[in-house]
Protein backbone atom coordinates (compact mmCIF):
# COMPACT_ATOMS: atom_id res chain seq x y z
CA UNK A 1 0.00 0.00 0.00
CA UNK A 2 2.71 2.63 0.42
CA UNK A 3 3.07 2.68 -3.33
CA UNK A 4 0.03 4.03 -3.82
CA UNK A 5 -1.46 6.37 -5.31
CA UNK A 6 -1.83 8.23 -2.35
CA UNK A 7 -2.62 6.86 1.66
CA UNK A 8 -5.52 5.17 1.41
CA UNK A 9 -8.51 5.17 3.98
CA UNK A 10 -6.54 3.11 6.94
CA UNK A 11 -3.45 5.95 6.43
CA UNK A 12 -4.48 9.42 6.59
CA UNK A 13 -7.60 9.64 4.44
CA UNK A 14 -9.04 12.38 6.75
CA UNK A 15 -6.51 14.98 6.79
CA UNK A 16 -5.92 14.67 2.80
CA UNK A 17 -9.69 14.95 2.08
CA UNK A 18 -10.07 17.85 4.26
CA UNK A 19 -6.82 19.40 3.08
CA UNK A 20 -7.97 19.20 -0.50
CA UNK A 21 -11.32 20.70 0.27
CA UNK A 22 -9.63 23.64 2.05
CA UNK A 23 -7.54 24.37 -0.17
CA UNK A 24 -9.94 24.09 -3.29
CA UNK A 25 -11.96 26.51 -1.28
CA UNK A 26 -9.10 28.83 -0.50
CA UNK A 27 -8.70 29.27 -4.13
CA UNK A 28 -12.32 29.97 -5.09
CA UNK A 29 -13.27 32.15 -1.92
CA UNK A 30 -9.65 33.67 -0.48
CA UNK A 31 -8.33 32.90 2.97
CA UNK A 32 -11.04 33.95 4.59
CA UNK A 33 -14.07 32.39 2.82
CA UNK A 34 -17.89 32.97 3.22
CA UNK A 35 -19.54 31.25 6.11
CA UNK A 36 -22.10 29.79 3.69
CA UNK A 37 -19.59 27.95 1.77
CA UNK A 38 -17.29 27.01 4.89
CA UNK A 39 -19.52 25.60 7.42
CA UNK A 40 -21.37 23.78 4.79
CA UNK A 41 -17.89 21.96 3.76
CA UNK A 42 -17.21 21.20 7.19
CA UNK A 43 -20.11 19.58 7.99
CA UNK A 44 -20.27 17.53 4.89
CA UNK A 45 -16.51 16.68 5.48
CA UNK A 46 -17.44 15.93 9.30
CA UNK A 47 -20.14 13.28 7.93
CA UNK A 48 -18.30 11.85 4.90
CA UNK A 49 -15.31 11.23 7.33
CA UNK A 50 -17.54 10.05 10.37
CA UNK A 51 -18.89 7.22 8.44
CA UNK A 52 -15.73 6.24 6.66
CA UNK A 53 -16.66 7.35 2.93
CA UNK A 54 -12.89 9.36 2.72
CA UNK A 55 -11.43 7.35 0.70
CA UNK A 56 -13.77 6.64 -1.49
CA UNK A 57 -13.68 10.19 -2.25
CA UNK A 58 -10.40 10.21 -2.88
CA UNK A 59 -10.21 7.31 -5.10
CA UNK A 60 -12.83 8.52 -7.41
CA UNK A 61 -11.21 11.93 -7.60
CA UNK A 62 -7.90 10.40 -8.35
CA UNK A 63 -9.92 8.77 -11.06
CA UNK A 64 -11.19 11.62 -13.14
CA UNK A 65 -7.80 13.59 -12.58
CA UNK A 66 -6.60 10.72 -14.82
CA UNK A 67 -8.94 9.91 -16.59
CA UNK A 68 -9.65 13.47 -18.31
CA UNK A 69 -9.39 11.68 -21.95
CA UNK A 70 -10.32 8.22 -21.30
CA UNK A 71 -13.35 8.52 -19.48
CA UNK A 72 -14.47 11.72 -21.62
CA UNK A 73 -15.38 14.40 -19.37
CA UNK A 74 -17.44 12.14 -17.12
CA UNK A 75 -21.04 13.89 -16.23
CA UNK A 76 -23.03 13.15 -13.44
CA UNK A 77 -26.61 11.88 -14.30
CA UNK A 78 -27.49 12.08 -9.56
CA UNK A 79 -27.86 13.54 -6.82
CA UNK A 80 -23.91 14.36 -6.06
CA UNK A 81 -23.81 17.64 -7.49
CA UNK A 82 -25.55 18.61 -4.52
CA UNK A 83 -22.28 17.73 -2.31
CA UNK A 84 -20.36 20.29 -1.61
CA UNK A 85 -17.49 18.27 -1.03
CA UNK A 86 -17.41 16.19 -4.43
CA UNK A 87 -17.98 19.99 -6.06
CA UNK A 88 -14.20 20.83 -4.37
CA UNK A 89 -12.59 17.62 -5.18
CA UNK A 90 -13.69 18.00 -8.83
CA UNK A 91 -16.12 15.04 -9.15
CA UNK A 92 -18.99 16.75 -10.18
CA UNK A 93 -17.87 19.11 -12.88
CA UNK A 94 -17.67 22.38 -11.47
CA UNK A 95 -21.41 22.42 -9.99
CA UNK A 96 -21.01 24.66 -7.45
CA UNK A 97 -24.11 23.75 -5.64
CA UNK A 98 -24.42 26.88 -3.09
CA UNK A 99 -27.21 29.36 -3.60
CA UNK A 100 -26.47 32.12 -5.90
CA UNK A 101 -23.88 34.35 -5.43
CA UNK A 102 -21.19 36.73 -6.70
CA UNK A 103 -17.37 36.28 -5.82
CA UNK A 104 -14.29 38.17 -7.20
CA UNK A 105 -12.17 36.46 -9.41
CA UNK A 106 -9.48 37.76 -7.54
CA UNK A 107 -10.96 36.40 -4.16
CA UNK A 108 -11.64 40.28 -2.92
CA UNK A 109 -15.30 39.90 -2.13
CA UNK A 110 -18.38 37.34 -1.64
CA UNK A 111 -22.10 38.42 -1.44
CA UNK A 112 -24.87 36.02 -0.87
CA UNK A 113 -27.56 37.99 -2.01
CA UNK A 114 -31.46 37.55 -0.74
CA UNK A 115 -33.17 35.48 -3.74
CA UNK A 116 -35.34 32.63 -3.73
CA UNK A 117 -34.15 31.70 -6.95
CA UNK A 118 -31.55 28.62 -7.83
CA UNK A 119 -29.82 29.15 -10.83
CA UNK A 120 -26.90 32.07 -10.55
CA UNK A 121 -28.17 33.27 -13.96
CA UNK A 122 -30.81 35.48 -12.13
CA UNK A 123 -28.89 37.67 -11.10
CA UNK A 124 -27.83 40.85 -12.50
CA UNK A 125 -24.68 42.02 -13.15
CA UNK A 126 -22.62 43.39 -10.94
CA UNK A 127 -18.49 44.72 -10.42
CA UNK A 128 -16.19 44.10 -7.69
CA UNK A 129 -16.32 47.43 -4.89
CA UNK A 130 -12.54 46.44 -4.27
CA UNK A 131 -10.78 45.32 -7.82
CA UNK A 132 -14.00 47.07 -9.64
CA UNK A 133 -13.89 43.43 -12.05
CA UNK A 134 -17.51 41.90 -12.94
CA UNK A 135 -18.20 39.52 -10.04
CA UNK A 136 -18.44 36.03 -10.98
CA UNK A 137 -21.73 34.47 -10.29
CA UNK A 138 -22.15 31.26 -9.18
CA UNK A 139 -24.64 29.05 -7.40
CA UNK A 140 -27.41 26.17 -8.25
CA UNK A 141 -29.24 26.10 -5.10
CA UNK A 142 -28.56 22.08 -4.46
CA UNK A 143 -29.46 20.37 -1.27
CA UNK A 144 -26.90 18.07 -0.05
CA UNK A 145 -29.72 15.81 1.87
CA UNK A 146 -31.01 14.18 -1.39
CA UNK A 147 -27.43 12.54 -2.42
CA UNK A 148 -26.22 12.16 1.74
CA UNK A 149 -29.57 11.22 3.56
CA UNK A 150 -31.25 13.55 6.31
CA UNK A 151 -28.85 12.54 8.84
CA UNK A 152 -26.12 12.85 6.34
CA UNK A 153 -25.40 9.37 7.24
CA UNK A 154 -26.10 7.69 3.86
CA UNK A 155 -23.72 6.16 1.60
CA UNK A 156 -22.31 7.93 -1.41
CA UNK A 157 -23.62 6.68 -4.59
CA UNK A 158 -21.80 8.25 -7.88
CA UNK A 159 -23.74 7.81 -11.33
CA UNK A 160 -21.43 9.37 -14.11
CA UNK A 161 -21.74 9.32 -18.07
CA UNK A 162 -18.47 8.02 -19.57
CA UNK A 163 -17.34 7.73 -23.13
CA UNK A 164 -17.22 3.32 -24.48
CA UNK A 165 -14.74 1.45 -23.73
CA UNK A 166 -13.97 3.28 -20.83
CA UNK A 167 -14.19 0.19 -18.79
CA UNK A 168 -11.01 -1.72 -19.44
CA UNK A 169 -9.00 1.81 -18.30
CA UNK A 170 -11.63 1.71 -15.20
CA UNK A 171 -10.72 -1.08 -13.51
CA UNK A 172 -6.61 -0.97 -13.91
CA UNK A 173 -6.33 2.32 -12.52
CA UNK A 174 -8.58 1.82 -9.35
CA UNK A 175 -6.73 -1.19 -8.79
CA UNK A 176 -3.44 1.05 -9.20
CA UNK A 177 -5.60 3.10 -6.58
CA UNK A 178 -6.44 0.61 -3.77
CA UNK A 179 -3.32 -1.97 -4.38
CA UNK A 180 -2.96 -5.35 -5.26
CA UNK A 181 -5.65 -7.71 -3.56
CA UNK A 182 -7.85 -5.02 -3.22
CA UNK A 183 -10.38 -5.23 -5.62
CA UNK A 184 -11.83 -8.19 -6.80
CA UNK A 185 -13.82 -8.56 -10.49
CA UNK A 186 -17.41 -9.79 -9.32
CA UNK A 187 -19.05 -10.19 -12.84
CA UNK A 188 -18.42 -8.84 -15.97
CA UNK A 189 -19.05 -5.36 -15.22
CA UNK A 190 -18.86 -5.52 -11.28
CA UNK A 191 -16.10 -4.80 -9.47
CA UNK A 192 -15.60 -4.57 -5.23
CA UNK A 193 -12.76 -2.84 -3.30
CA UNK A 194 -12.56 -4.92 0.08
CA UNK A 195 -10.31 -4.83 2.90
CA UNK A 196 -9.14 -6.64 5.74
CA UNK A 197 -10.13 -5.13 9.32
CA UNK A 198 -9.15 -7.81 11.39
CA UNK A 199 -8.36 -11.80 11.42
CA UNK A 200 -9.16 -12.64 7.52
CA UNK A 201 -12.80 -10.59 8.39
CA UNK A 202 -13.01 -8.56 5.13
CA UNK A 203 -15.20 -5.41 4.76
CA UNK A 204 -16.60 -4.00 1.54
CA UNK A 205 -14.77 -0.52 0.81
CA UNK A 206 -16.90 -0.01 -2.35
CA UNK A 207 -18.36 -1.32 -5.81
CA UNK A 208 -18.08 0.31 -9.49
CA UNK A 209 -20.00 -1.19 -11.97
CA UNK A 210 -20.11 -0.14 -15.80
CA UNK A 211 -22.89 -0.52 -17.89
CA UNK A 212 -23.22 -0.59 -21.50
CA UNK A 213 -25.70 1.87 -23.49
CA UNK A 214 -27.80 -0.93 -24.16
CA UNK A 215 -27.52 -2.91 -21.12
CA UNK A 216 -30.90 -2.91 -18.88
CA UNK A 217 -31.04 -0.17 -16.54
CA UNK A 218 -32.59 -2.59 -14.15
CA UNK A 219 -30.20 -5.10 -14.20
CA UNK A 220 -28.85 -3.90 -10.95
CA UNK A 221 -28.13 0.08 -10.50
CA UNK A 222 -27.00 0.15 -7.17
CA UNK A 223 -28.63 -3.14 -6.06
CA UNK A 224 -25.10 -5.56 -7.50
CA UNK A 225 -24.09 -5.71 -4.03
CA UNK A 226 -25.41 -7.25 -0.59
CA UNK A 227 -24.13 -4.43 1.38
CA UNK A 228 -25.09 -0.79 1.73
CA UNK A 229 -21.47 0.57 0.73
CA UNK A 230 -20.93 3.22 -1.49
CA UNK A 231 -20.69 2.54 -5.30
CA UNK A 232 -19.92 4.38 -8.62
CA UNK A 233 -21.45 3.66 -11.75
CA UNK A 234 -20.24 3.85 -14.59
CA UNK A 235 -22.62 4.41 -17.59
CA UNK A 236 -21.59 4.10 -21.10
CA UNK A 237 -23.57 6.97 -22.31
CA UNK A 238 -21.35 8.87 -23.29
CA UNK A 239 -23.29 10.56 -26.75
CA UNK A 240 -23.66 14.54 -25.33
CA UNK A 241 -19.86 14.68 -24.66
CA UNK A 242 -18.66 12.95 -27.93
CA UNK A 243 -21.16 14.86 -30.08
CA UNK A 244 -20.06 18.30 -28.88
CA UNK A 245 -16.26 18.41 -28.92
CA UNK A 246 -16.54 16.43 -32.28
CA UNK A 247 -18.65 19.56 -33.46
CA UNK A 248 -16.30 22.10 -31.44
CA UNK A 249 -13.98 20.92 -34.10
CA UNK A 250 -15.72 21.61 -36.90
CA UNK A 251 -17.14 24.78 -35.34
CA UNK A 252 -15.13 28.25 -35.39
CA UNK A 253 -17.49 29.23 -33.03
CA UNK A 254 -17.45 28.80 -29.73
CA UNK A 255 -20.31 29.18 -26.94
CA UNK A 256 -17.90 31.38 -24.21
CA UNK A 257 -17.01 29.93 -21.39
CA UNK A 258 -18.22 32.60 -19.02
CA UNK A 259 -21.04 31.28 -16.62
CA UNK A 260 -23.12 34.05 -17.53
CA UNK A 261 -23.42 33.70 -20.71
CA UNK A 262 -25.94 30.35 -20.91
CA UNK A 263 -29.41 32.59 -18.75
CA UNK A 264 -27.86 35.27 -21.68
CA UNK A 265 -27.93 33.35 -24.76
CA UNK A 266 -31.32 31.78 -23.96
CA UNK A 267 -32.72 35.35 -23.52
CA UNK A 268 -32.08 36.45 -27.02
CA UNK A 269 -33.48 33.91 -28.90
CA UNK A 270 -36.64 32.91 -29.34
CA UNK A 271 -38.64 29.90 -27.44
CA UNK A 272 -39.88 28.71 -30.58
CA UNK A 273 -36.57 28.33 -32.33
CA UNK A 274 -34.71 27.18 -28.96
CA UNK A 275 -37.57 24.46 -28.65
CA UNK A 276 -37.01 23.27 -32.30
CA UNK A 277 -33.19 23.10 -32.02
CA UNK A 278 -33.89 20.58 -28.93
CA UNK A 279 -35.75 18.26 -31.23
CA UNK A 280 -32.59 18.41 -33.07
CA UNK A 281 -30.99 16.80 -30.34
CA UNK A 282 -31.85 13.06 -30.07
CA UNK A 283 -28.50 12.48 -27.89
CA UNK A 284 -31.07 13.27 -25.11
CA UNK A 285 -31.78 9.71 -24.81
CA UNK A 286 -35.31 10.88 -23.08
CA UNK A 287 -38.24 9.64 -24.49
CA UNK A 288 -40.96 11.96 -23.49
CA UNK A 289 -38.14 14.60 -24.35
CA UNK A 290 -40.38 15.71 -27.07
CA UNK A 291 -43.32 15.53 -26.06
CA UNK A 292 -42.79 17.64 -22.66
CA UNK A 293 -41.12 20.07 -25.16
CA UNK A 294 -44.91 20.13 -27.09
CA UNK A 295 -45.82 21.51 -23.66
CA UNK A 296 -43.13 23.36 -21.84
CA UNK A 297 -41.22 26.45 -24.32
CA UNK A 298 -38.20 26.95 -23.46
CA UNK A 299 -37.09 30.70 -22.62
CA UNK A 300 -34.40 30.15 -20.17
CA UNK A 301 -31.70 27.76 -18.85
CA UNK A 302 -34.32 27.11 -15.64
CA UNK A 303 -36.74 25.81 -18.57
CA UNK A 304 -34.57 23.77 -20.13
CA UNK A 305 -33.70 22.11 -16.22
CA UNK A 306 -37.46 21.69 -15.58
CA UNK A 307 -38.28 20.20 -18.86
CA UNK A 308 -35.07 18.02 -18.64
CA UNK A 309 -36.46 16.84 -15.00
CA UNK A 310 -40.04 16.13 -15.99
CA UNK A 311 -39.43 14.38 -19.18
CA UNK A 312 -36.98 12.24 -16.90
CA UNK A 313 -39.66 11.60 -14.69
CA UNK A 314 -41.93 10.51 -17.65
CA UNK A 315 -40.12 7.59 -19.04
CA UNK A 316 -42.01 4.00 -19.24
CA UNK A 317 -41.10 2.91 -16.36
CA UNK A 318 -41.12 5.73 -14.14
CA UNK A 319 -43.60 8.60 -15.13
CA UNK A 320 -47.46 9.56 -15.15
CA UNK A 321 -49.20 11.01 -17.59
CA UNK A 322 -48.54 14.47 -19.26
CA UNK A 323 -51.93 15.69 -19.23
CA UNK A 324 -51.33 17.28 -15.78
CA UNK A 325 -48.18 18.79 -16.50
CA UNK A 326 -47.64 22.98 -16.52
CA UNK A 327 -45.32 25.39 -15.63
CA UNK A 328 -46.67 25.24 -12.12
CA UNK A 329 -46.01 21.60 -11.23
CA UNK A 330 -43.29 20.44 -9.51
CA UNK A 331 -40.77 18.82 -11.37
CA UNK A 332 -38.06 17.62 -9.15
CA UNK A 333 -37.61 17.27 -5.44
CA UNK A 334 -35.77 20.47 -4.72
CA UNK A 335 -39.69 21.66 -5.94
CA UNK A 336 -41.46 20.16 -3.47
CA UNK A 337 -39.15 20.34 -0.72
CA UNK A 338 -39.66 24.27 -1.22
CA UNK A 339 -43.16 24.66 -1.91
CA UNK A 340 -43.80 22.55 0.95
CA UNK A 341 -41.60 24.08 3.58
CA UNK A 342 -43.37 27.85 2.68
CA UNK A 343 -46.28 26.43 3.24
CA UNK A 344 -45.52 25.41 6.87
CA UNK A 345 -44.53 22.16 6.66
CA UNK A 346 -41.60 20.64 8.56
CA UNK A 347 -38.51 19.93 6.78
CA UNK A 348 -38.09 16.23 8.24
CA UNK A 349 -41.87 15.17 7.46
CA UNK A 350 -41.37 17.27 3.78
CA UNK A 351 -38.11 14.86 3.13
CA UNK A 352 -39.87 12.12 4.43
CA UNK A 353 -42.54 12.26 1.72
CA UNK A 354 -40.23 13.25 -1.01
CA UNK A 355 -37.99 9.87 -0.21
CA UNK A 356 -41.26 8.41 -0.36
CA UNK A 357 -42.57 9.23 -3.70
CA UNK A 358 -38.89 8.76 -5.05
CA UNK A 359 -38.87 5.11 -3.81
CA UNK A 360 -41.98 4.53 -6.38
CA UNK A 361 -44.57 4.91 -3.92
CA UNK A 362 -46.38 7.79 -4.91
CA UNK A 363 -49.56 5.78 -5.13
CA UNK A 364 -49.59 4.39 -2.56
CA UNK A 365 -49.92 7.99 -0.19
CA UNK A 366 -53.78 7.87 -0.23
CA UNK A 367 -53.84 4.44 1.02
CA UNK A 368 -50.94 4.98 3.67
CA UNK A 369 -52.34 7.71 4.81
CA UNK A 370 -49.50 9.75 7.44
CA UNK A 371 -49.26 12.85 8.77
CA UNK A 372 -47.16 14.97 5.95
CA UNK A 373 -50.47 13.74 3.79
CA UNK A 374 -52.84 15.03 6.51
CA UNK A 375 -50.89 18.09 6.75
CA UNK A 376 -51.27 19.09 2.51
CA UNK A 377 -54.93 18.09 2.62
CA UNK A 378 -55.57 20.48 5.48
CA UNK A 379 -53.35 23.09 4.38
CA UNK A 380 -55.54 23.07 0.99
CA UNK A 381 -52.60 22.41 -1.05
CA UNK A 382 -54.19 21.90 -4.39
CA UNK A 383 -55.97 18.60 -5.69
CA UNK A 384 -54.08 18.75 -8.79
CA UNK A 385 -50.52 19.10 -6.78
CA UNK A 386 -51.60 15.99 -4.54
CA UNK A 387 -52.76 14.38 -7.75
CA UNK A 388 -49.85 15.16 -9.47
CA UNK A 389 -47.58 13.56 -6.48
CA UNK A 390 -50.10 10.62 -6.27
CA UNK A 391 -49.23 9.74 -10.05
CA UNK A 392 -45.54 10.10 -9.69
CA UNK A 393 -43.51 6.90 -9.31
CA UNK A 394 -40.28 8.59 -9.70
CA UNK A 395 -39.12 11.94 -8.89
CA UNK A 396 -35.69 13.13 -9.60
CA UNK A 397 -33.52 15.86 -8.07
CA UNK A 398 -32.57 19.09 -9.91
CA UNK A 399 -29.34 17.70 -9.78
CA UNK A 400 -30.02 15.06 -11.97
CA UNK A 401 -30.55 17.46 -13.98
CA UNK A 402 -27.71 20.23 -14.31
CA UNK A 403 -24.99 18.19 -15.61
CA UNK A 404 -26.39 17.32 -19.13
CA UNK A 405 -28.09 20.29 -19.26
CA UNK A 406 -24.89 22.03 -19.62
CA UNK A 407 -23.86 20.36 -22.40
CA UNK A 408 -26.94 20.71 -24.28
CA UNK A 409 -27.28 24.14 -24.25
CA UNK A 410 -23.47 24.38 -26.13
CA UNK A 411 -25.46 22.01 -28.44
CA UNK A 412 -28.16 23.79 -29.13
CA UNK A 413 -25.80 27.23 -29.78
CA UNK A 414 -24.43 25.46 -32.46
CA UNK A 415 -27.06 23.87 -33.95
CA UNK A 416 -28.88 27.85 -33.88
CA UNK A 417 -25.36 29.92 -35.11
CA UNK A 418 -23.39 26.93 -36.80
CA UNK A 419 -25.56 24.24 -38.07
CA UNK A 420 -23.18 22.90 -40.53
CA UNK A 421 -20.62 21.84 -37.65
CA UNK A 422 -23.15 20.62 -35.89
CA UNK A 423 -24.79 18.10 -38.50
CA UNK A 424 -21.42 16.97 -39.85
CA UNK A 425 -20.65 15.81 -36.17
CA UNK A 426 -23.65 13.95 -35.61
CA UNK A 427 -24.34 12.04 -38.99
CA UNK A 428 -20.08 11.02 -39.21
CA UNK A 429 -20.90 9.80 -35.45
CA UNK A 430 -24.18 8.26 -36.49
CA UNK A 431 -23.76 6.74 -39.93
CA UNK A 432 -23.47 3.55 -41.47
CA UNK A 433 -22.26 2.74 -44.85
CA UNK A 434 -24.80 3.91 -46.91
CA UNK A 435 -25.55 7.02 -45.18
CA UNK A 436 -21.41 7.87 -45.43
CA UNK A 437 -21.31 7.56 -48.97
CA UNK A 438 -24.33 10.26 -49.06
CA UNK A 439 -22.56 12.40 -46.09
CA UNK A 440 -19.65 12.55 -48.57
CA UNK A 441 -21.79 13.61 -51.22
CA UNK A 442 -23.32 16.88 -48.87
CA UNK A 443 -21.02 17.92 -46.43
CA UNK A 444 -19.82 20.74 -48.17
CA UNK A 445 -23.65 21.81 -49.10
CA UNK A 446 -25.60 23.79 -46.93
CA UNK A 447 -26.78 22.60 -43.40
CA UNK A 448 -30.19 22.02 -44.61
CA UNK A 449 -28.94 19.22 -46.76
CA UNK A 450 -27.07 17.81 -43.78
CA UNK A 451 -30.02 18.16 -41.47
CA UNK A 452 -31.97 16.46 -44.15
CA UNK A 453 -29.61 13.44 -43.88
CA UNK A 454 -29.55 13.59 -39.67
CA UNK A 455 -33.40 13.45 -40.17
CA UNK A 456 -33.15 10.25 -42.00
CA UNK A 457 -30.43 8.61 -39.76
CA UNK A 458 -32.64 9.40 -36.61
CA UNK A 459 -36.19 7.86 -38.44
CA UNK A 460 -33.96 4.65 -39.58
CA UNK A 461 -32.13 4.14 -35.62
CA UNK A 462 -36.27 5.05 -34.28
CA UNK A 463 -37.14 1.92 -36.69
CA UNK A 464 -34.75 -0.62 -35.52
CA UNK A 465 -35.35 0.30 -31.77
């Protein structure tokens, strides 16, 4: 073990996980950084460390460090973004999940402005009082309890998008993490990192599983192990990633890199054409993608999140019918949580029913009648909002949603300002044989000759399933 990567869990875990997270936050915030974003660190580091989830941490950050190329940019499709702590060890791709807020870029000044929004793209602009530079602003509102439990007690469970044949590259370098007789290969795509804590008694440190795109999604997401231990999974999904640096390529263009600028470019352009330019975007891999999009116009970065979130919760096997659905439903947890809480609720009973519903048990809440029920039905929360939750089977977190969401708005900038780049990418990732021949034949036409041709690729893939 001493050739490690670094000291693992039984070394000093602790005191490199916390120095990390200090230091990260050092660099965003200064030396002296705002209460807000310090005391919620410490108490997420307090509870990671209590429970022994440190190294885990670490190995997983170690991971992406590395893995930069082969693993593609990994996204998370959970709950971690909310962590604070996997935000500062750069596992969950710079989702700073704080409220909104400004900071210098020179680490002068912090302000946690009063809003009751989530997304930092709210705010206005503003400029530094000390250096007099535009303030950065940051922030997705993300609650921490959805990916760490109430208590903050519950095992961390990482769900990240990774490019194919990712899986090979996986496995050797978390075994160059742990050490030799470490991890052990459970199945084809299963692999366990166990330990020895006493006399040949062996704990479970954690699992990583990686699943093909067209591997069933219930053949065993966090459910390929007996234990309760924390687990990341690995999904070969990879499509948003590869489609957009492939069309970066192509692309003289190039959506800035600014925060700000994503609530910006949404404002300037039209629902109607931002909505169409979705449809363009079948590396969604939502079903009911569409069809939300029939309902919900897009005319912000927020809309894009809830429509992302509700089409999510609308697939086969996990959503209820559309006809309910409007702007004023709820469409992930964070929704609820909030709308429940102003109207008097208490936050435990509030989480209580929103781990409820998530478990698949939304109707199920007239029958098992409880208190939180009693409490909306005599607050006079609305029959369709209790009708709404009744129907639900699945709700996710906003969380769930912001990664992706990311990417697809660079998407859909391209496929509004630069079609042509962003056609070519997706029919020469998309094409067989036939269609090449053809692509070679347009690509240096216009882009509504390629779209023509991505039009036909996507009705021939909907055809074979």
């Amino acid at each position: 073990m001493e050739k490690t990567i670094y000291n693992f869990q039984w070394h000093n875990g602790k005191e490199l996980l916390y120095s990390i997270c200090r230091k990260q936050l050092g660099k965003l915030y200064g030396e002296q950084p705002p209460i807000e974003a310090a005391e919620r660190m410490e108490k997420e580091l307090a509870a990671i460390c209590d429970n022994g989830y440190e190294g885990f941490y670490l190995v997983l950050r170690e991971l992406l460090n590395q893995g930069k190329v082969e693993v593609n940019e990994c996204y998370q499709k959970g709950a971690a973004a909310g962590s604070m702590v996997a935000y500062l060890c750069g596992i969950t791709g710079g989702i700073n999940p704080l409220p909104p807020h400004y900071r210098c870029i020179n680490r002068d000044y912090t302000e946690f402005p009063e809003t009751k929004e989530w997304f930092y793209g709210t705010l206005p602009e503003k400029y530094c009082p000390v250096c007099h530079k535009k303030l950065i602003r940051d922030g997705y509102r993300l609650d921490h309890r959805f990916f760490m439990g109430k208590d903050l007690s519950k095992e961390p469970h990482f769900d990240l998008c990774v490019k194919k044949g990712a899986t090979e590259w996986l496995s050797k370098t978390i075994l160059q993490a742990v050490g030799e007789g470490y991890l052990s290969k459970v199945d084809e795509h299963v692999y366990e990192c166990s330990y020895n804590i006493a006399s040949n008694i062996s704990a479970k440190l954690f699992s990583f599983r990686y699943v093909e795109k067209d591997t069933q999604r219930s053949k065993g997401l966090g459910r390929f192990s007996g234990d309760n231990v924390p687990y990341m999974y690995f999904f070969d999904d990879g499509r948003l990633q590869d489609l957009l640096h492939r069309t970066e390529r192509y692309s003289s263009m190039k959506p800035s890199d600014e925060t700000e600028d994503i609530e910006t470019f949404f404002t300037k352009k039209q629902s109607y054409s931002i909505s169409r330019a979705m449809k363009d975007l079948p590396e969604i891999g939502i079903p009911a993608f569409e069809r939300v999009l029939d309902i919900i116009k897009i005319r912000s970065f927020r809309d894009l999140v809830f429509v992302y979130c509700v089409a999510l919760a609308q697939s086969p096997d996990c959503g209820a019918s559309l006809d309910r659905i409007n702007e004023e439903m709820p469409s992930c947890r964070e929704d609820i949580l909030e709308y429940l809480s102003s109207m008097g609720a208490p936050e435990e009973g509030a989480l209580d029913l929103i781990e409820y519903i998530r478990k698949g048990r939304g109707g199920e809440l007239k029958i098992n009648v409880n208190e939180n029920w009693k409490f909306m039905l005599d607050q006079g929360i609305p029959a369709l909002y209790i009708k709404y939750l009744e129907d639900q089977r699945y709700i996710p977190t906003r969380a769930n949603a912001i990664g992706p969401c990311r990417y697809i708005w660079k998407l859909v900038y391209y496929i509004l300002h630069d079609p042509e780049a962003y056609f070519r990418a997706y029919i020469e990732l998309n094409s067989d044989e036939e269609t090449k021949k053809r692509y070679q034949e347009v690509k240096e036409r216009n882009a509504d000759e390629l779209r023509k041709l991505a039009a036909s690729i996507r009705e021939k893939r909907e055809e074979n399933g």
